[in-house]
N, C-alpha and C. Protein backbone atom coordinates (compact mmCIF):
# COMPACT_ATOMS: atom_id res chain seq x y z
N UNK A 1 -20.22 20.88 0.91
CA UNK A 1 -19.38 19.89 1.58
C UNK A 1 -17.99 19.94 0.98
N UNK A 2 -17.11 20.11 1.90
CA UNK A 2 -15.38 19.91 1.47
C UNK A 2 -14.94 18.68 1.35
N UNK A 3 -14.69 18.60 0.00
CA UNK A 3 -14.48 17.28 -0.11
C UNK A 3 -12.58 16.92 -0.28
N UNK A 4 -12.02 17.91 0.14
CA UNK A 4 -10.51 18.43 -0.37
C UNK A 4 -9.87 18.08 0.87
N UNK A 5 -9.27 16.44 0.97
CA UNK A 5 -8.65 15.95 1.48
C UNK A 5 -7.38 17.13 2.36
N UNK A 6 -6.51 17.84 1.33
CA UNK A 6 -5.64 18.42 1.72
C UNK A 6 -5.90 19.80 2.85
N UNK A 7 -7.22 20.30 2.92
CA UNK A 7 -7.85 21.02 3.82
C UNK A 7 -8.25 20.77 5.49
N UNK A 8 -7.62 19.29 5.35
CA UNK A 8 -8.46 19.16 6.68
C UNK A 8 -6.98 18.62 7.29
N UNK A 9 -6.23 18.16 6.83
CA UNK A 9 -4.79 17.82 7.14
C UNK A 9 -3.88 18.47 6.69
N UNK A 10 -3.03 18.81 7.29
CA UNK A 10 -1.47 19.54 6.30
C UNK A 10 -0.53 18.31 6.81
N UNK A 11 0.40 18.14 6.10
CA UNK A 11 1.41 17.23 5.95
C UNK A 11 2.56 17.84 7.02
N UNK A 12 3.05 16.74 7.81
CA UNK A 12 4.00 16.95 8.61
C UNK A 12 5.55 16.98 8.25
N UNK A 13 5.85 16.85 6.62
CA UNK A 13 7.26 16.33 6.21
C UNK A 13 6.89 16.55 5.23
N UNK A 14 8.55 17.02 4.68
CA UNK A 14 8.15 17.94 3.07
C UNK A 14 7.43 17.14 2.25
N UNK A 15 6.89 17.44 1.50
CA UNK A 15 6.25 17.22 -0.06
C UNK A 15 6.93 16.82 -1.35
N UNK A 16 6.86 16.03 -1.52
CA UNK A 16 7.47 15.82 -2.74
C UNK A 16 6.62 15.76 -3.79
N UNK A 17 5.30 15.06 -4.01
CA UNK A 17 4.52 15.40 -4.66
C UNK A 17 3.43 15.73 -4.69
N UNK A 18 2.27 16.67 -4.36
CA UNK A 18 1.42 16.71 -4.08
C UNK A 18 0.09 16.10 -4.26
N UNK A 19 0.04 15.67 -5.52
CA UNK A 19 -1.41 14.71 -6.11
C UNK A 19 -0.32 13.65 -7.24
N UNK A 20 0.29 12.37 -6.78
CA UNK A 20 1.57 12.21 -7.72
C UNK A 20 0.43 11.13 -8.52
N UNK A 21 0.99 10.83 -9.54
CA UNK A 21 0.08 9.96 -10.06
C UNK A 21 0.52 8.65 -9.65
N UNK A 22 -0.81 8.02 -10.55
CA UNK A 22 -0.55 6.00 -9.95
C UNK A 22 1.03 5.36 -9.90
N UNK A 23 1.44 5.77 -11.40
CA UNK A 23 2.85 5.17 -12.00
C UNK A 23 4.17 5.62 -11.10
N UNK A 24 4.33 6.96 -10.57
CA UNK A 24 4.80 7.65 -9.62
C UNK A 24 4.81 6.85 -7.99
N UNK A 25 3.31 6.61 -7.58
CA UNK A 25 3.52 5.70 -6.82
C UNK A 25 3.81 4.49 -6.56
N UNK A 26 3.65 3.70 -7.40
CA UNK A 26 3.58 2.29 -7.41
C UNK A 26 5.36 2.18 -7.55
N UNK A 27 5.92 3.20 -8.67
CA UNK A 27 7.68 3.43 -8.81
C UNK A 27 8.02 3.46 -7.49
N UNK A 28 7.30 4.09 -6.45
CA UNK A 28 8.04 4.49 -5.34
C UNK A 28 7.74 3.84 -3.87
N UNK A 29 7.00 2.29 -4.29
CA UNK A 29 7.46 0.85 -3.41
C UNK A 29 8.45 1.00 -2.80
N UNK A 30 8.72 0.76 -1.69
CA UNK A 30 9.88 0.51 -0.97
C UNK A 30 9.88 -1.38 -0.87
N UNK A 31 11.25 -1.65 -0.67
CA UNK A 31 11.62 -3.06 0.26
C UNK A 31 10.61 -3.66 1.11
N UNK A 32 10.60 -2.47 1.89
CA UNK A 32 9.44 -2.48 3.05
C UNK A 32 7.64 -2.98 2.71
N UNK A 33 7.30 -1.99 1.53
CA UNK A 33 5.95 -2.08 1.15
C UNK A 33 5.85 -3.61 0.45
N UNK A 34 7.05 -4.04 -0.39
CA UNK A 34 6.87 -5.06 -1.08
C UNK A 34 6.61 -6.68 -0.11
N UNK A 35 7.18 -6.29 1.10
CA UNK A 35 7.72 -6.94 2.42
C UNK A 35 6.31 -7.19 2.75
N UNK A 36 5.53 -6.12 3.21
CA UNK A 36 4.10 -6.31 3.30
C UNK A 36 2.97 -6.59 2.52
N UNK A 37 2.92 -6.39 1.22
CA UNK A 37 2.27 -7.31 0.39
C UNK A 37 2.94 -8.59 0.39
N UNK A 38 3.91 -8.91 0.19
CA UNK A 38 3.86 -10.69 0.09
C UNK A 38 3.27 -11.15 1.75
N UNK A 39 3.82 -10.52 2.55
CA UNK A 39 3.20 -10.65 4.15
C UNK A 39 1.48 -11.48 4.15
N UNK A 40 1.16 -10.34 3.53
CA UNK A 40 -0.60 -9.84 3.68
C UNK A 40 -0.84 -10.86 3.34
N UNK A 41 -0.29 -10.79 1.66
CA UNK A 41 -0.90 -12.34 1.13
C UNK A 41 -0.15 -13.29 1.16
N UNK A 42 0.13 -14.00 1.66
CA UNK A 42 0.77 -15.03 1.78
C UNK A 42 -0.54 -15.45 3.45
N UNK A 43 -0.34 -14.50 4.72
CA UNK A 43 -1.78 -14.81 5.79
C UNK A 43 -2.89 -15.69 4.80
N UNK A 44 -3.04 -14.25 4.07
CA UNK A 44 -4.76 -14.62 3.31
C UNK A 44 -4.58 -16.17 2.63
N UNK A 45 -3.79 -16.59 2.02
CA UNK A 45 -4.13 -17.56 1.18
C UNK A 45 -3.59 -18.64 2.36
N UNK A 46 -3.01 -18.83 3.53
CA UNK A 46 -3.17 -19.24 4.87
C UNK A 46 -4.31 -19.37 5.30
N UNK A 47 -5.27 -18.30 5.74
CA UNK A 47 -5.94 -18.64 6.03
C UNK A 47 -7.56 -18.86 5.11
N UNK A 48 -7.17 -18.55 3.96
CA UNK A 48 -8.23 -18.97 3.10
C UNK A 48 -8.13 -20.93 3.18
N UNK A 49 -7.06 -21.61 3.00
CA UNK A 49 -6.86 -22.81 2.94
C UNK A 49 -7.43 -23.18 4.04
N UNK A 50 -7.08 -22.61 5.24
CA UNK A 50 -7.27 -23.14 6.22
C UNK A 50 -9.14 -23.27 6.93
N UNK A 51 -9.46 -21.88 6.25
CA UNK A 51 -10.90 -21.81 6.28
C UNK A 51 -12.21 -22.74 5.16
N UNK A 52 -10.93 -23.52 4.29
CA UNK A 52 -12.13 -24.18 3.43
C UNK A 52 -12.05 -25.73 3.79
N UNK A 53 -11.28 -26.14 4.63
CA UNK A 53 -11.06 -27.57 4.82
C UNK A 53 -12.07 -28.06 5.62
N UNK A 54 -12.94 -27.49 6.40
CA UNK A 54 -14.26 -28.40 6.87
C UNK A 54 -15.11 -28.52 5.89
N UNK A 55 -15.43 -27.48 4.95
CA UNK A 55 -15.92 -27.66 4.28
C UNK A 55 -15.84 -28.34 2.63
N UNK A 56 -14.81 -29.07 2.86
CA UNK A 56 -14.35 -29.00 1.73
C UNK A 56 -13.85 -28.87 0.73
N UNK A 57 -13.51 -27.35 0.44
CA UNK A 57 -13.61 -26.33 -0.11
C UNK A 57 -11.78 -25.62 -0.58
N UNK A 58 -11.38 -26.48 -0.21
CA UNK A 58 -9.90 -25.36 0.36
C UNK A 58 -8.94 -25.05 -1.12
N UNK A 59 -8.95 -25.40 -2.12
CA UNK A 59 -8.82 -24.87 -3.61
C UNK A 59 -9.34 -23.67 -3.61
N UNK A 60 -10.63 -23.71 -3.62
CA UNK A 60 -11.35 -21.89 -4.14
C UNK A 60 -11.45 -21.21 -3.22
N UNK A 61 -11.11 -21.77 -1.95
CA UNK A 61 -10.78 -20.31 -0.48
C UNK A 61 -10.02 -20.22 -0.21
N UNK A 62 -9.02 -21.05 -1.04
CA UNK A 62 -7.32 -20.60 -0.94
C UNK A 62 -7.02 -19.41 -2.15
N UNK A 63 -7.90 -19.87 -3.33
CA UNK A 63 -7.38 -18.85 -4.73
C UNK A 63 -8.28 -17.29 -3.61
N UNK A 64 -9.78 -17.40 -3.31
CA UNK A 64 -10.11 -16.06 -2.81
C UNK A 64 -9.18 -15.65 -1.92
N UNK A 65 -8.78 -16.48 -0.81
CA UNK A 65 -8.31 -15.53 0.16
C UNK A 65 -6.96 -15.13 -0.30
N UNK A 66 -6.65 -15.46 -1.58
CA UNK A 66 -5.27 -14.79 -1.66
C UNK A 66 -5.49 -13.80 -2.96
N UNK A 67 -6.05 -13.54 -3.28
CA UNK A 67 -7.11 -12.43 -4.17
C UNK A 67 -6.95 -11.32 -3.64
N UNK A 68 -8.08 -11.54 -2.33
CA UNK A 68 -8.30 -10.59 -1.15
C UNK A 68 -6.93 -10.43 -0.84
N UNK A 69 -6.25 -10.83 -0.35
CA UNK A 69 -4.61 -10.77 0.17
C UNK A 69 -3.77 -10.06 -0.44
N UNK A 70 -4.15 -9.72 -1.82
CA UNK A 70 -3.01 -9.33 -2.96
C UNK A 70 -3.79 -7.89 -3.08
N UNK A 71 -4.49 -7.39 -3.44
CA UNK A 71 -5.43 -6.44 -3.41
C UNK A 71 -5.47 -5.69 -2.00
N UNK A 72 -5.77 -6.35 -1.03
CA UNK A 72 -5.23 -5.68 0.47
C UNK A 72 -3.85 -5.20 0.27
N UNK A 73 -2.84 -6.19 0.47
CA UNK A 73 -1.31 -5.75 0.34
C UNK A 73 -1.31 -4.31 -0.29
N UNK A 74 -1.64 -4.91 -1.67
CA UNK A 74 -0.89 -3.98 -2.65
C UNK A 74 -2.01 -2.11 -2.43
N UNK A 75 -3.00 -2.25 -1.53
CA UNK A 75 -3.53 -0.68 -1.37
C UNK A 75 -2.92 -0.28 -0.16
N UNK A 76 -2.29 -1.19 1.14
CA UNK A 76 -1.63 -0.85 1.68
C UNK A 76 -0.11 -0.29 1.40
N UNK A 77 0.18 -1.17 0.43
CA UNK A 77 2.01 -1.04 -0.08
C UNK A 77 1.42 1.01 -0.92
N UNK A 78 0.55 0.78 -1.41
CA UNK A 78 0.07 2.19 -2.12
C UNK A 78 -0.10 3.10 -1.24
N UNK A 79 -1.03 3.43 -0.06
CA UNK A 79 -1.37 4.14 0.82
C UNK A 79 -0.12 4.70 1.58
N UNK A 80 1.14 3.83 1.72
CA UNK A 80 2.12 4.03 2.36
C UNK A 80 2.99 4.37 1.58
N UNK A 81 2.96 4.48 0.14
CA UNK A 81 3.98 5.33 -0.46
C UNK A 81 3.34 6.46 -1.20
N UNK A 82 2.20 6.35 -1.38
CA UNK A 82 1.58 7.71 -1.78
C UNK A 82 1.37 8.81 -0.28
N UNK A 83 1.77 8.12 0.69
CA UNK A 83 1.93 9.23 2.24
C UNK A 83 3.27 9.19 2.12
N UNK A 84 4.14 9.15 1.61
CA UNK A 84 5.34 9.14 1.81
C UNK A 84 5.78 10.12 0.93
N UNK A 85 5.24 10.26 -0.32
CA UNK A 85 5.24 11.13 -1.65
C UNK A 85 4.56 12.65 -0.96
N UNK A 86 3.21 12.38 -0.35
CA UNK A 86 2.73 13.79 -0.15
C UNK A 86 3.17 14.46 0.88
N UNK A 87 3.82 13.82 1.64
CA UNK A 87 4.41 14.18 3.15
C UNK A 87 3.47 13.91 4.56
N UNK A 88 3.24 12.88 4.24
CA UNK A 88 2.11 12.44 5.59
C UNK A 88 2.41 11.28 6.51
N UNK A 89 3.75 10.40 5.78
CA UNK A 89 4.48 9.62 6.23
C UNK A 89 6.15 9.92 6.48
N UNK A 90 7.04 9.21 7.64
CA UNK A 90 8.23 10.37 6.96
C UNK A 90 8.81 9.71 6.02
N UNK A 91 9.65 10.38 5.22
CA UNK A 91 10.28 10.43 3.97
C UNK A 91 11.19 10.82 3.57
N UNK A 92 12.58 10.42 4.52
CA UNK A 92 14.05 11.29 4.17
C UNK A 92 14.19 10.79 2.66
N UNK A 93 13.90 9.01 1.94
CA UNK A 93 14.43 8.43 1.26
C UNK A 93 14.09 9.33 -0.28
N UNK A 94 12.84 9.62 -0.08
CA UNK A 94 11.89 10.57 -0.94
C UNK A 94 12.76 11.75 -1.14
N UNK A 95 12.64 12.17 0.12
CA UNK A 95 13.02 13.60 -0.31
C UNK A 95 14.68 13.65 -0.86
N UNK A 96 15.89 12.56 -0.36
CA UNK A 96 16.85 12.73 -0.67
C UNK A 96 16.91 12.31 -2.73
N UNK A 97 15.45 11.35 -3.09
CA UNK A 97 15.75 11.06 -4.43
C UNK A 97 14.99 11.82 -5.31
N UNK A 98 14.01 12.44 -4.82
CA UNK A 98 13.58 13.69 -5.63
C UNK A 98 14.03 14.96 -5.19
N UNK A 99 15.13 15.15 -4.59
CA UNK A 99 15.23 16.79 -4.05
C UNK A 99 15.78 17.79 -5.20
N UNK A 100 15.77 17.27 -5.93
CA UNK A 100 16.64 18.34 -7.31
C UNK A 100 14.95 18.56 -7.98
N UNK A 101 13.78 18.34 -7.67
CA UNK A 101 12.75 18.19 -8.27
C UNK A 101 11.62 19.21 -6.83
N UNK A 102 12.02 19.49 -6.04
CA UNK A 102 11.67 19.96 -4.64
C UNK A 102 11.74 21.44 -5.36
C-alpha cells in the first residue's frame, strides 16, 4: 500500500517546502488563517452556549465548544498554510518570501 501522499498528487504552484516542519508552518499563518481561527471559534463557543441553555448547562458547552473551535481553527489555519508551503494552495506571498531559498 502507497502510503506517499506526494505520489498521488503533484502540486500545482511552486514549492517552497516540501515536508516543512510544524514551526515553519505555524511561522507561515497568514492574516487570513488567523481571521479563520478566531472565526471558527468564536461560532463554536456561540454555539456551544447556545446549545447548553435548555439544559442548563451553558458554562461547560460554552468552554467545550470553544475547545473544539480552537483546535478546528487552528488545523484549518495549518492545512492552509502547510498547502501553501508545498504548493497545493496558491502562493505568490510564499514564494516571493522564500525565493532566495527556492
Amino acid at each position: 500500500m502507497n502510503t506517499d501522499i506526494t505520489a498521488s498528487t503533484k502540486p500545482e504552484y511552486p514549492v517552497v517546502d516540501r515536508n516543512p516542519a510544524f514551526t515553519k508552518v505555524v511561522g507561515n499563518f497568514s492574516a487570513l488563517d488567523y481571521m479563520r481561527l478566531s472565526t471558527i471559534s468564536a461560532v463554536s463557543v456561540t454555539v456551544g452556549y447556545l446549545s447548553g441553555i435548555k439544559p442548563g448547562i451553558r458554562g461547560p458547552s460554552m468552554v467545550t465548544g470553544g475547545l473544539i473551535g480552537v483546535m478546528g481553527g487552528f488545523m484549518y489555519a495549518y492545512q492552509n498554510s502547510a498547502g501553501r508551503l508545498m504548493g497545493f494552495f496558491p502562493n505568490d506571498a510564499e514564494v516571493a518570501r522564500y525565493k532566495h531559498k527556492l
